[in-house]
Protein backbone atom coordinates (compact mmCIF):
# COMPACT_ATOMS: atom_id res chain seq x y z
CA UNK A 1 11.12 -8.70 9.53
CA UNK A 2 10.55 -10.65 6.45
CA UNK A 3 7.43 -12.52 5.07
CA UNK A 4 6.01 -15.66 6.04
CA UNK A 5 5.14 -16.34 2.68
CA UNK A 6 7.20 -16.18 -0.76
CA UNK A 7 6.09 -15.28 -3.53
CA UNK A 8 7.11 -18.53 -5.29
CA UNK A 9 4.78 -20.56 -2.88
CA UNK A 10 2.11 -18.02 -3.82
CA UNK A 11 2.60 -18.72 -7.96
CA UNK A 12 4.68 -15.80 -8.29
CA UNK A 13 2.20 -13.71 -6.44
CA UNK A 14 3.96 -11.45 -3.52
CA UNK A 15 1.25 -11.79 0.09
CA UNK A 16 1.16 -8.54 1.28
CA UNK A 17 0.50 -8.03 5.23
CA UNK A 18 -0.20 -5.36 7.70
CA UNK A 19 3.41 -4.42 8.25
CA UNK A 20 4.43 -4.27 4.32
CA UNK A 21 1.24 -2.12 3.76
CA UNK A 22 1.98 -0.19 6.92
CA UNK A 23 5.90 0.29 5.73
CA UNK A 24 5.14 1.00 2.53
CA UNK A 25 2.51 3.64 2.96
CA UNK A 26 5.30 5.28 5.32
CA UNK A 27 7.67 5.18 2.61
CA UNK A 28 5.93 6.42 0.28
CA UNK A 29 4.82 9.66 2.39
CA UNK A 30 8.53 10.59 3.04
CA UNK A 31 8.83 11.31 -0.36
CA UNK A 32 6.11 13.39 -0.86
CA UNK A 33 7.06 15.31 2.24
CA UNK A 34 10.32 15.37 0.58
CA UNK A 35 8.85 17.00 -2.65
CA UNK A 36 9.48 13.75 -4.89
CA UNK A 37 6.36 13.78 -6.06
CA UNK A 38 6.06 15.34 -9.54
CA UNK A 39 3.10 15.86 -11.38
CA UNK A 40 1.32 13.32 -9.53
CA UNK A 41 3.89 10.75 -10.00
CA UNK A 42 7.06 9.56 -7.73
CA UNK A 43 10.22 10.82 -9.16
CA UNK A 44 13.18 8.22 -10.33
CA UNK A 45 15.02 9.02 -7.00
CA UNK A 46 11.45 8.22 -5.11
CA UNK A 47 11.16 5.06 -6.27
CA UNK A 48 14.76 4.05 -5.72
CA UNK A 49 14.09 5.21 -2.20
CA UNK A 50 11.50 3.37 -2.00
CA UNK A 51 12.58 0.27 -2.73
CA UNK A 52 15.77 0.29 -1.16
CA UNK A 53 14.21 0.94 2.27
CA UNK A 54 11.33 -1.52 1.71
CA UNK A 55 14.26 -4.29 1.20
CA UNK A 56 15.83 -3.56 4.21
CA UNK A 57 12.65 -4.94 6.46
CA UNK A 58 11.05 -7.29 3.94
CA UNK A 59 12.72 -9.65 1.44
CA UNK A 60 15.43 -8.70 -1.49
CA UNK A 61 12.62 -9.85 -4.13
CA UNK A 62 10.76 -6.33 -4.54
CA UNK A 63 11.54 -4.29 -6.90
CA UNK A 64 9.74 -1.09 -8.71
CA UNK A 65 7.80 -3.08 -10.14
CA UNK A 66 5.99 -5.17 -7.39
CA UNK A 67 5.63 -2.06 -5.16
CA UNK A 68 4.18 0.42 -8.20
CA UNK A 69 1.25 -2.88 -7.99
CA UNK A 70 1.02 -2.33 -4.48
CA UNK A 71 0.70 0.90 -4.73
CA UNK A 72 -2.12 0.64 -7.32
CA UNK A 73 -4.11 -1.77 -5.72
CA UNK A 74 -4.66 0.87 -2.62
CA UNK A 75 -5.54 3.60 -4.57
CA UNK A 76 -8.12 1.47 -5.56
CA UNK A 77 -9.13 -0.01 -2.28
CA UNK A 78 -8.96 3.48 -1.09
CA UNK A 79 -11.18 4.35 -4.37
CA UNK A 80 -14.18 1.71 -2.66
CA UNK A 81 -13.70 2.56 0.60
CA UNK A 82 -14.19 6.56 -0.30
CA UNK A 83 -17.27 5.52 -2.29
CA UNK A 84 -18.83 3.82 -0.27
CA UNK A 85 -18.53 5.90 2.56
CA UNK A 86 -20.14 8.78 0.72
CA UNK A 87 -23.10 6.58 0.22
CA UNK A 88 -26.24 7.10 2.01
CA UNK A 89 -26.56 4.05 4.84
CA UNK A 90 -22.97 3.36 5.36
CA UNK A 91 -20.42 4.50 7.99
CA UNK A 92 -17.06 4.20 9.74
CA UNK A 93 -16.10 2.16 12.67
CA UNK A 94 -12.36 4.03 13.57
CA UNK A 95 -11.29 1.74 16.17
CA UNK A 96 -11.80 -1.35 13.50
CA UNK A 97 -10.59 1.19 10.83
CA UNK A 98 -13.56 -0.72 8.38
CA UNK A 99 -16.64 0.74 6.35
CA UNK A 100 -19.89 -0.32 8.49
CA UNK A 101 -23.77 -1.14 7.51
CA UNK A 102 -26.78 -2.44 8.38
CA UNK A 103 -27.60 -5.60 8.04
CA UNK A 104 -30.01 -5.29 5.89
């Protein structure tokens, strides 16, 4: 199941979809259910986990490095989403999994 896009097309840049997110975020809760999370932080073996596994569906290009990005990037989307749903006038459509509003 690999990638429509490279990340050489994309300037170097890796296009993250759906199923990486979706694999990813898997990946990385098997290793907190298997206690490699230490302080807050994924252990040495974690990562090599990690990355091993997320090769074996996507593309031999990802390494620590690209997913510890990833992985950074939605803590911060999840950061937004969180704030804004504590704020007074938005909401939460669950089939759409997306923060809602009025229009005005």
């Amino acid at each position: 199941m690999e990638s429509k896009s490279s990340s050489a097309q994309n300037g170097g840049r890796t296009t993250w979809t759906p199923p990486m997110d979706h694999l990813f975020i898997e990946l990385m809760v098997e290793q907190v259910v298997d206690r490699e999370l230490l302080d807050g932080q994924f252990s040495k073996t974690a990562w090599t986990n990690i990355v091993i596994k997320f090769k074996e569906s996507f593309r031999p290009s990802f390494n620590k490095e690209v997913l510890r990005n990833r992985m950074k990037t939605l803590k911060n989307f999840f950061n937004v989403v969180s704030s804004l749903r504590g704020t007074s006038g938005f909401g939460w459509n669950d089939a759409k999994e997306i923060v809602t509003a009025p229009d005005d």
